[in-house]
PDB file of N, CA and C in Angstrom:
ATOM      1  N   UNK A   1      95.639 130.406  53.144  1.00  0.00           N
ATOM      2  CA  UNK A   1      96.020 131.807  53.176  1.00  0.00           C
ATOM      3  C   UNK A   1      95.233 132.542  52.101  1.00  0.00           C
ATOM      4  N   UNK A   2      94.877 133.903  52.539  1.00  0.00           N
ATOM      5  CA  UNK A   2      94.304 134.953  51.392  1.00  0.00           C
ATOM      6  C   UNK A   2      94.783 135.857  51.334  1.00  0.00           C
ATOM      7  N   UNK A   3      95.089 136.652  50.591  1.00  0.00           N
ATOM      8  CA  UNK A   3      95.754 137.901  50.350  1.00  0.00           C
ATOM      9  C   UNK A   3      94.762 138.762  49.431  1.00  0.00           C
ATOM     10  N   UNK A   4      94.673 140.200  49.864  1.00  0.00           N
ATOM     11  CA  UNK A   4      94.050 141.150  49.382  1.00  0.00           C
ATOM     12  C   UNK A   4      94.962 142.291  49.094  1.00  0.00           C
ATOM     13  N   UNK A   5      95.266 142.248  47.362  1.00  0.00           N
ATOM     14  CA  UNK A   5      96.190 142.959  46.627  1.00  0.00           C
ATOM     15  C   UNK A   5      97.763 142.664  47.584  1.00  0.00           C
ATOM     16  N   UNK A   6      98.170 143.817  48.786  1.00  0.00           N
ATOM     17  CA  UNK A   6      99.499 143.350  49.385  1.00  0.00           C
ATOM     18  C   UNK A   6      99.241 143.161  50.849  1.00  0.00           C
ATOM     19  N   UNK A   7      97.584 143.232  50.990  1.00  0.00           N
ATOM     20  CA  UNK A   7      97.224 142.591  52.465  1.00  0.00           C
ATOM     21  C   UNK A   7      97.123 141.192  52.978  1.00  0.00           C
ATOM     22  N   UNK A   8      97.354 140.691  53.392  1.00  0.00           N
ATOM     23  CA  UNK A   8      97.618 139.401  53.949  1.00  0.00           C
ATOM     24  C   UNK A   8      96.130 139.426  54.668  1.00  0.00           C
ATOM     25  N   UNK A   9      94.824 138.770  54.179  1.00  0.00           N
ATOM     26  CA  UNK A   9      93.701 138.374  54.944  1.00  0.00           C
ATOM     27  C   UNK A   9      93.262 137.605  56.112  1.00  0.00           C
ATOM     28  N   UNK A  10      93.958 135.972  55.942  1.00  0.00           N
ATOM     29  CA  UNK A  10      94.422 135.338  56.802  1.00  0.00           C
ATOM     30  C   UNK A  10      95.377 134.271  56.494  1.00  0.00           C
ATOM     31  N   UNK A  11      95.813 133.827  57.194  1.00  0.00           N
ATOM     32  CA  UNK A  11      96.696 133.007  57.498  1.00  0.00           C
ATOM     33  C   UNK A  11      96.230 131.695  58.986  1.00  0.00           C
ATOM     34  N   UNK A  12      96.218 130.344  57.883  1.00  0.00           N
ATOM     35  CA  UNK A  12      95.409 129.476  58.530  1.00  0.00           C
ATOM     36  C   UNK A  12      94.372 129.124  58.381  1.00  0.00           C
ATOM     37  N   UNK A  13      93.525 128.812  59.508  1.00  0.00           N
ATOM     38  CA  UNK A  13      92.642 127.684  59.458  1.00  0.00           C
ATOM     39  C   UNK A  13      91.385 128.909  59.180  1.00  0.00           C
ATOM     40  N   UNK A  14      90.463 129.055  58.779  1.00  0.00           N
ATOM     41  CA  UNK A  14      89.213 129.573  59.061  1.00  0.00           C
ATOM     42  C   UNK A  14      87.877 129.130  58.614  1.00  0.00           C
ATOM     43  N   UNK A  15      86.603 129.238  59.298  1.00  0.00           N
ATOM     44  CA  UNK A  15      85.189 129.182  58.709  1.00  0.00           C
ATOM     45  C   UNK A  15      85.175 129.332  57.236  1.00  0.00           C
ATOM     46  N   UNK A  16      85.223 130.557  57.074  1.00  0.00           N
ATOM     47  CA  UNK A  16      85.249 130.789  55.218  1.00  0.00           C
ATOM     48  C   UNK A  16      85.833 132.233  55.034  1.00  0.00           C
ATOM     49  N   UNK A  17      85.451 132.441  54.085  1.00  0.00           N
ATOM     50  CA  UNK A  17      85.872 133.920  53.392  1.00  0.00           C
ATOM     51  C   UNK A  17      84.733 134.975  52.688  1.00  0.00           C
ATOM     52  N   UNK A  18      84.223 135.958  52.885  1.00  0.00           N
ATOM     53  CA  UNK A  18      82.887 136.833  51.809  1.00  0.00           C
ATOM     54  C   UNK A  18      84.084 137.571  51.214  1.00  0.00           C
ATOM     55  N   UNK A  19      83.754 137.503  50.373  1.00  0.00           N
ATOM     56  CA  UNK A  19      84.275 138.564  48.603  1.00  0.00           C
ATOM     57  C   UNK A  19      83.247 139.059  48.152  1.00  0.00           C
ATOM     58  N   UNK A  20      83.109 139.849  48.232  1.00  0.00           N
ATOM     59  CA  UNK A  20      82.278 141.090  47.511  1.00  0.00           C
ATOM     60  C   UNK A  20      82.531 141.858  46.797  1.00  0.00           C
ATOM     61  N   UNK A  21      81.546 142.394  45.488  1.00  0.00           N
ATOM     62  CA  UNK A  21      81.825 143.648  44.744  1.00  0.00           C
ATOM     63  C   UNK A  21      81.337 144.954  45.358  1.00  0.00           C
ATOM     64  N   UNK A  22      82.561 145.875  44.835  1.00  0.00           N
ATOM     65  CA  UNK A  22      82.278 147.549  45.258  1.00  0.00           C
ATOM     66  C   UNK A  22      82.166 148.365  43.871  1.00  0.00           C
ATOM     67  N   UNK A  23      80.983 149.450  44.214  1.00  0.00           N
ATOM     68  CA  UNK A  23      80.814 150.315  43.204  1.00  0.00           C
ATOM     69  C   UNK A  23      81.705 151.151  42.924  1.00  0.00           C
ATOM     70  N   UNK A  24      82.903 151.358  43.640  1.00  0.00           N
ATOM     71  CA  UNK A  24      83.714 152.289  43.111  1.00  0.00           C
ATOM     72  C   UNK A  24      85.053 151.417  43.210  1.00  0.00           C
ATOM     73  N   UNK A  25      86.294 151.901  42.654  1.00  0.00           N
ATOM     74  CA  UNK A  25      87.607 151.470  42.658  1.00  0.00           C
ATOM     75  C   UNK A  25      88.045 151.555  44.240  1.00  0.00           C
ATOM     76  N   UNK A  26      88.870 150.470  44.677  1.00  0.00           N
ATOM     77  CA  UNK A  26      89.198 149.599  43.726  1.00  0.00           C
ATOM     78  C   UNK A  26      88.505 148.152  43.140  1.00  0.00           C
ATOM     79  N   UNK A  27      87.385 147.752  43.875  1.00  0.00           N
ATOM     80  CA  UNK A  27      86.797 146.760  43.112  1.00  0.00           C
ATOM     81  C   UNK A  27      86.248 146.029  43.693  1.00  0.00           C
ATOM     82  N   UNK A  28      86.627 145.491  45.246  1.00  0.00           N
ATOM     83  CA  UNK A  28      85.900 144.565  45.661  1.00  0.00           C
ATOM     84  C   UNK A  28      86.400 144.701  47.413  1.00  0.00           C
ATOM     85  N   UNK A  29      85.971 143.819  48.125  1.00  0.00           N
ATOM     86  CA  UNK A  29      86.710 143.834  49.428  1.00  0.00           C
ATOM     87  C   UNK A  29      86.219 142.266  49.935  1.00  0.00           C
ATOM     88  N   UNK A  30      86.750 141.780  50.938  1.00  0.00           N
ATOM     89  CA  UNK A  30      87.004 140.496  51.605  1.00  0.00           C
ATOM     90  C   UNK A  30      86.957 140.614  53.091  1.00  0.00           C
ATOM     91  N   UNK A  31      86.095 139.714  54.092  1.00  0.00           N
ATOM     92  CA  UNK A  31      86.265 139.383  55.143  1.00  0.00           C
ATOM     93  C   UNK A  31      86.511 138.077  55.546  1.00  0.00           C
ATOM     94  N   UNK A  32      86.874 137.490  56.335  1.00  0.00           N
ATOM     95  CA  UNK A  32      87.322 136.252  57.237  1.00  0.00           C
ATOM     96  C   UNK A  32      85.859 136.055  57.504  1.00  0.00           C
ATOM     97  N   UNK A  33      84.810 135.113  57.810  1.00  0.00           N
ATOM     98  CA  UNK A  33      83.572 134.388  58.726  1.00  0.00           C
ATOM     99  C   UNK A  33      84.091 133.768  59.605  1.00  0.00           C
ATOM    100  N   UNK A  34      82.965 134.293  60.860  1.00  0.00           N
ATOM    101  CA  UNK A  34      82.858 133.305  62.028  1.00  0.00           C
ATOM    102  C   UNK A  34      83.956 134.759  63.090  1.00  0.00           C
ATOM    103  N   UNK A  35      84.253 133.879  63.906  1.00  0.00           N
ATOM    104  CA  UNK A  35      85.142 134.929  65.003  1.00  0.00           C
ATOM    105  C   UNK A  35      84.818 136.282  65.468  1.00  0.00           C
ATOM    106  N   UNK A  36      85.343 137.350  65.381  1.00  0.00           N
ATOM    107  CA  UNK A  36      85.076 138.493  66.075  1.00  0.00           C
ATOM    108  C   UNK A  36      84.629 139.562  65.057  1.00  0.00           C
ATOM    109  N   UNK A  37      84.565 140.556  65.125  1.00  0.00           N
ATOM    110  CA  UNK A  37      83.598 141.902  64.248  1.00  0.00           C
ATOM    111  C   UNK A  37      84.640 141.693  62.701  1.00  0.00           C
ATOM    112  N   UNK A  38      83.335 141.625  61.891  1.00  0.00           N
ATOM    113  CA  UNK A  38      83.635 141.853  60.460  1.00  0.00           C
ATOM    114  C   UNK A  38      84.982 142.868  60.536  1.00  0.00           C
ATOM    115  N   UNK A  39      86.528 142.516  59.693  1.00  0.00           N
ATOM    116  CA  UNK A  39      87.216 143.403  59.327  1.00  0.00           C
ATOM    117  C   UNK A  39      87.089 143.417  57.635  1.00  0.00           C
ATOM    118  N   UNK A  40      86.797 144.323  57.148  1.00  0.00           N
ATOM    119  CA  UNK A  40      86.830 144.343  55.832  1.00  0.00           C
ATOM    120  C   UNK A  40      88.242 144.704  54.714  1.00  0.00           C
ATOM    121  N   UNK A  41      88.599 144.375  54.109  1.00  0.00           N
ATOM    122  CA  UNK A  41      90.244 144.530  53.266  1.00  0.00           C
ATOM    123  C   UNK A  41      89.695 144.717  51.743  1.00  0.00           C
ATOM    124  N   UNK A  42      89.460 145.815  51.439  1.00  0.00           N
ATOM    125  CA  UNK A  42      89.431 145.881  50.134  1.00  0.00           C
ATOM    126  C   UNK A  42      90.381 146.179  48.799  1.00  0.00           C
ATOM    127  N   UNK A  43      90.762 146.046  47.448  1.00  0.00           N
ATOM    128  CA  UNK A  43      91.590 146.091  46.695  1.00  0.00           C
ATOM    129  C   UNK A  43      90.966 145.737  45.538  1.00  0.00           C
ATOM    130  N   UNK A  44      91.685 144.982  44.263  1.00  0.00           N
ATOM    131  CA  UNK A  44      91.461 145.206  43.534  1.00  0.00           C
ATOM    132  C   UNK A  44      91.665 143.143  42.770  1.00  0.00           C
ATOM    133  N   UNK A  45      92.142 142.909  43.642  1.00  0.00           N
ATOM    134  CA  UNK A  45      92.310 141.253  43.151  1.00  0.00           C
ATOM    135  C   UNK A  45      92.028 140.493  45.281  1.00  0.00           C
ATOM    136  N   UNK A  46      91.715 139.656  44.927  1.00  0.00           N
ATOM    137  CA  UNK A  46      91.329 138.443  46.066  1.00  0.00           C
ATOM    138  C   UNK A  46      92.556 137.182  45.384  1.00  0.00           C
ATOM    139  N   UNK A  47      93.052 136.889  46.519  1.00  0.00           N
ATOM    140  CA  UNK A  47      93.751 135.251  45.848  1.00  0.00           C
ATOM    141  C   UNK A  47      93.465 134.355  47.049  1.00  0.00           C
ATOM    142  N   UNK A  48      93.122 133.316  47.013  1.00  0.00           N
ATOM    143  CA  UNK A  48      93.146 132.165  47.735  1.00  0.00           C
ATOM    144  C   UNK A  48      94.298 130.779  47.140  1.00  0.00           C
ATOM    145  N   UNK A  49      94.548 130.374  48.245  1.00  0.00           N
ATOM    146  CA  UNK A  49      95.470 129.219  48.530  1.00  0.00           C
ATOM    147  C   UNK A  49      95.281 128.141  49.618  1.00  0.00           C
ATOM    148  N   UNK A  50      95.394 127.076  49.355  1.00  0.00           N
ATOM    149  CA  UNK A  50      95.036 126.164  50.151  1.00  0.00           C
ATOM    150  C   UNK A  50      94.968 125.219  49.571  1.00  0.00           C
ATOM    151  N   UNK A  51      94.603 123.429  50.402  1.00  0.00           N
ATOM    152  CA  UNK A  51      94.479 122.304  50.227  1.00  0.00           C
ATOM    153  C   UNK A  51      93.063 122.134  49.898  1.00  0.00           C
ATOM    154  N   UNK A  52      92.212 122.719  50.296  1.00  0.00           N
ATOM    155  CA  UNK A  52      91.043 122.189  49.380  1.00  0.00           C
ATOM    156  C   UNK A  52      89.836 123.521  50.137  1.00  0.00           C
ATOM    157  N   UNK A  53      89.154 124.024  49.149  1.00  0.00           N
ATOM    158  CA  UNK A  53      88.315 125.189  49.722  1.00  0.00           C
ATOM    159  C   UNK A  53      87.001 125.002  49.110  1.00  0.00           C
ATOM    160  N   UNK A  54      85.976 124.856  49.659  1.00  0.00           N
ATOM    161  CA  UNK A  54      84.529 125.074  48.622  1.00  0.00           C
ATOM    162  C   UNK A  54      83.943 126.773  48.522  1.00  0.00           C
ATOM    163  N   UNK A  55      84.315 126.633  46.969  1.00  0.00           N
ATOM    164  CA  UNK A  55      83.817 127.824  46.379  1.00  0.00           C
ATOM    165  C   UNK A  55      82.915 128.022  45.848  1.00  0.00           C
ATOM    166  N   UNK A  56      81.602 128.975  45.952  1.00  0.00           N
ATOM    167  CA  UNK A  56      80.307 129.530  45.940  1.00  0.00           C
ATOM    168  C   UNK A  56      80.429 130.527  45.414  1.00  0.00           C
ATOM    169  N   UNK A  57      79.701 130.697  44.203  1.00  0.00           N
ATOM    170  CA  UNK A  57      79.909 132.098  43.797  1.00  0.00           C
ATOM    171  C   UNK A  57      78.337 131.955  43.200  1.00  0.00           C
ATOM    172  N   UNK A  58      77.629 133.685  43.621  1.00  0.00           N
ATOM    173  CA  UNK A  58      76.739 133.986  43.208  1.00  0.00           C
ATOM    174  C   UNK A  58      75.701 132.395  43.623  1.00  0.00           C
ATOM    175  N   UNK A  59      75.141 131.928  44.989  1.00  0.00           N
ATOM    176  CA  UNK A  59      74.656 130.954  45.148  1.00  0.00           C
ATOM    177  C   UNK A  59      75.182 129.649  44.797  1.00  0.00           C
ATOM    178  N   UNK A  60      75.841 129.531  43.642  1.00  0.00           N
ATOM    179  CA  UNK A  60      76.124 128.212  43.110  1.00  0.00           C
ATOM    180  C   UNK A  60      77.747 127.557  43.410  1.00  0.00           C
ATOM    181  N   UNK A  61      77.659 126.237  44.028  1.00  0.00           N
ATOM    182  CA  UNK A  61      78.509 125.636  44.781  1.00  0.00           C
ATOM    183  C   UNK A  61      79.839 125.371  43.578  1.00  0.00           C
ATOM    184  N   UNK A  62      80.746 124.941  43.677  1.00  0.00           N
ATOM    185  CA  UNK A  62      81.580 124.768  42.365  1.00  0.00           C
ATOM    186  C   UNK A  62      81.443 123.519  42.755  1.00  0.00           C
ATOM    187  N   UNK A  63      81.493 122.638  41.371  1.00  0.00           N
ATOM    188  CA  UNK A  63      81.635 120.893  41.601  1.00  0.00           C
ATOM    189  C   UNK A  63      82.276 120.012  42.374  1.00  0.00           C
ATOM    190  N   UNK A  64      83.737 120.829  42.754  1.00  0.00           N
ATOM    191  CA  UNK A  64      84.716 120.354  43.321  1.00  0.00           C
ATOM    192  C   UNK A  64      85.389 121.246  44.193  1.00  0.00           C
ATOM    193  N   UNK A  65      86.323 120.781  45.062  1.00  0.00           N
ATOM    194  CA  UNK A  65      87.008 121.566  46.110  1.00  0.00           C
ATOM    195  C   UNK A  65      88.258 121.951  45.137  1.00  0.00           C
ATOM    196  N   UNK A  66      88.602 123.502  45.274  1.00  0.00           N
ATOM    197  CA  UNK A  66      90.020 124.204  44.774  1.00  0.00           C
ATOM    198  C   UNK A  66      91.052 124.084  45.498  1.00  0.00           C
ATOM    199  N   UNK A  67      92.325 124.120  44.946  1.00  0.00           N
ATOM    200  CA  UNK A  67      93.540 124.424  45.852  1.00  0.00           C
ATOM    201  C   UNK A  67      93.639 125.926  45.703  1.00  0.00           C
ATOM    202  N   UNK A  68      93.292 126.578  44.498  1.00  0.00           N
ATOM    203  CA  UNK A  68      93.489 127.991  45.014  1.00  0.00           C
ATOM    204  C   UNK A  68      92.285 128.364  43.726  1.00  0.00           C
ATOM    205  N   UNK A  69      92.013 129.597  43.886  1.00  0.00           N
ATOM    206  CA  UNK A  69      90.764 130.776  43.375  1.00  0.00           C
ATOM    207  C   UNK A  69      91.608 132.235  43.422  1.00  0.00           C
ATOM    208  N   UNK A  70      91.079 133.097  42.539  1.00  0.00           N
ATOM    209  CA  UNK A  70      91.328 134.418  42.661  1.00  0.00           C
ATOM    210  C   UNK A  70      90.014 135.034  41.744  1.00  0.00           C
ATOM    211  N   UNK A  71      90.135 136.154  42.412  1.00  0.00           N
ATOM    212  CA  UNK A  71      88.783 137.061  42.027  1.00  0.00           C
ATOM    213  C   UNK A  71      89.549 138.537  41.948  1.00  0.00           C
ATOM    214  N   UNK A  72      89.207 139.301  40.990  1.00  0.00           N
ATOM    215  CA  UNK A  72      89.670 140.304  40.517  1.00  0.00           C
ATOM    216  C   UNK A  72      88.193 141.220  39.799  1.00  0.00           C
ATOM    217  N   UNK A  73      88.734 142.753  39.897  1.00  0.00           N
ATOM    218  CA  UNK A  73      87.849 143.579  39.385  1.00  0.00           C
ATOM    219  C   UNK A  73      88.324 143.793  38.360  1.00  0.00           C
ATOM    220  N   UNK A  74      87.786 143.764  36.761  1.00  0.00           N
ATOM    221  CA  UNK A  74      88.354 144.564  35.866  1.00  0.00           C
ATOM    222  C   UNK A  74      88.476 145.754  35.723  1.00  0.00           C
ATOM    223  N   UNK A  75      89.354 146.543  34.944  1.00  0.00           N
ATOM    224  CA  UNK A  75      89.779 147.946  35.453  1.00  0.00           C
ATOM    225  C   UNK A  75      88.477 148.802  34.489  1.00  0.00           C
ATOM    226  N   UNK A  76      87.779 148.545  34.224  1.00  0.00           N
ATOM    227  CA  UNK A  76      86.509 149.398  33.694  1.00  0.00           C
ATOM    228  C   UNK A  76      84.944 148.500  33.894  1.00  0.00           C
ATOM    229  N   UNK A  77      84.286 149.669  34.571  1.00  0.00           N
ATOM    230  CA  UNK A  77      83.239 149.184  35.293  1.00  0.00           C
ATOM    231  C   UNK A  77      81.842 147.952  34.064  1.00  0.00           C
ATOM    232  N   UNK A  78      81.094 147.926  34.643  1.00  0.00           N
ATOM    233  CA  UNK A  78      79.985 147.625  33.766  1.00  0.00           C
ATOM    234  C   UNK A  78      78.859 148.110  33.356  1.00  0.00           C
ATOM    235  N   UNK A  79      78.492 148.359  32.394  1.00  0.00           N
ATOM    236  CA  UNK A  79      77.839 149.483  31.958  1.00  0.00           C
ATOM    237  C   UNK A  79      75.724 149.012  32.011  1.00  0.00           C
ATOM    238  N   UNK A  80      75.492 149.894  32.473  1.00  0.00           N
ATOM    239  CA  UNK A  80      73.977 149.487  33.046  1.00  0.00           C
ATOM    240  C   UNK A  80      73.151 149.631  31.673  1.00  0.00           C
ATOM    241  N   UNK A  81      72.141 148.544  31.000  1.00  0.00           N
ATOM    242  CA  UNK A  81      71.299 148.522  29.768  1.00  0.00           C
ATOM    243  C   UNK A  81      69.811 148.359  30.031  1.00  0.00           C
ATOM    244  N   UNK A  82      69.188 149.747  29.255  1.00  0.00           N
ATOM    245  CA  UNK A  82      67.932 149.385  29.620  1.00  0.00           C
ATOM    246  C   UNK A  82      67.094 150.551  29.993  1.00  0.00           C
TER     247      UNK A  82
END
């Protein structure tokens, strides 16, 4: 299961999940992979749950399979240098 802030993403079995960052508030948004047209759910925290998930972030695989992950925007942006 995933939940986006008080949206319920999915429930069950699926391909995977994209989490993405957004330039404006609230912070990020989430789709389901595989199946029918991209629905997008955006908010401000991502949570995952489950028996075992491989998580990728930014290209790089995590060592091991999670039972759960969460991804969150902090409430002040990042400031561009240079």
């Amino acid at each position: 299961e995933a939940v986006v802030d008080d949206t319920v993403l999915f429930d069950g079995e699926v391909a995977g999940v994209r989490i993405e960052p957004t330039r404006s508030m609230p912070g990020l948004r989430a789709s389901v992979l595989g199946g029918g047209p991209r629905r997008w759910v955006t908010g401000r925290a991502a949570q995952l749950g489950t028996d075992a998930a491989s998580v990728v972030r930014d290209g790089i695989p995590a060592p091991r399979p999670v039972r759960r992950s969460t991804f969150y925007r902090h409430t002040e942006g990042w400031l561009q240098l240079g």
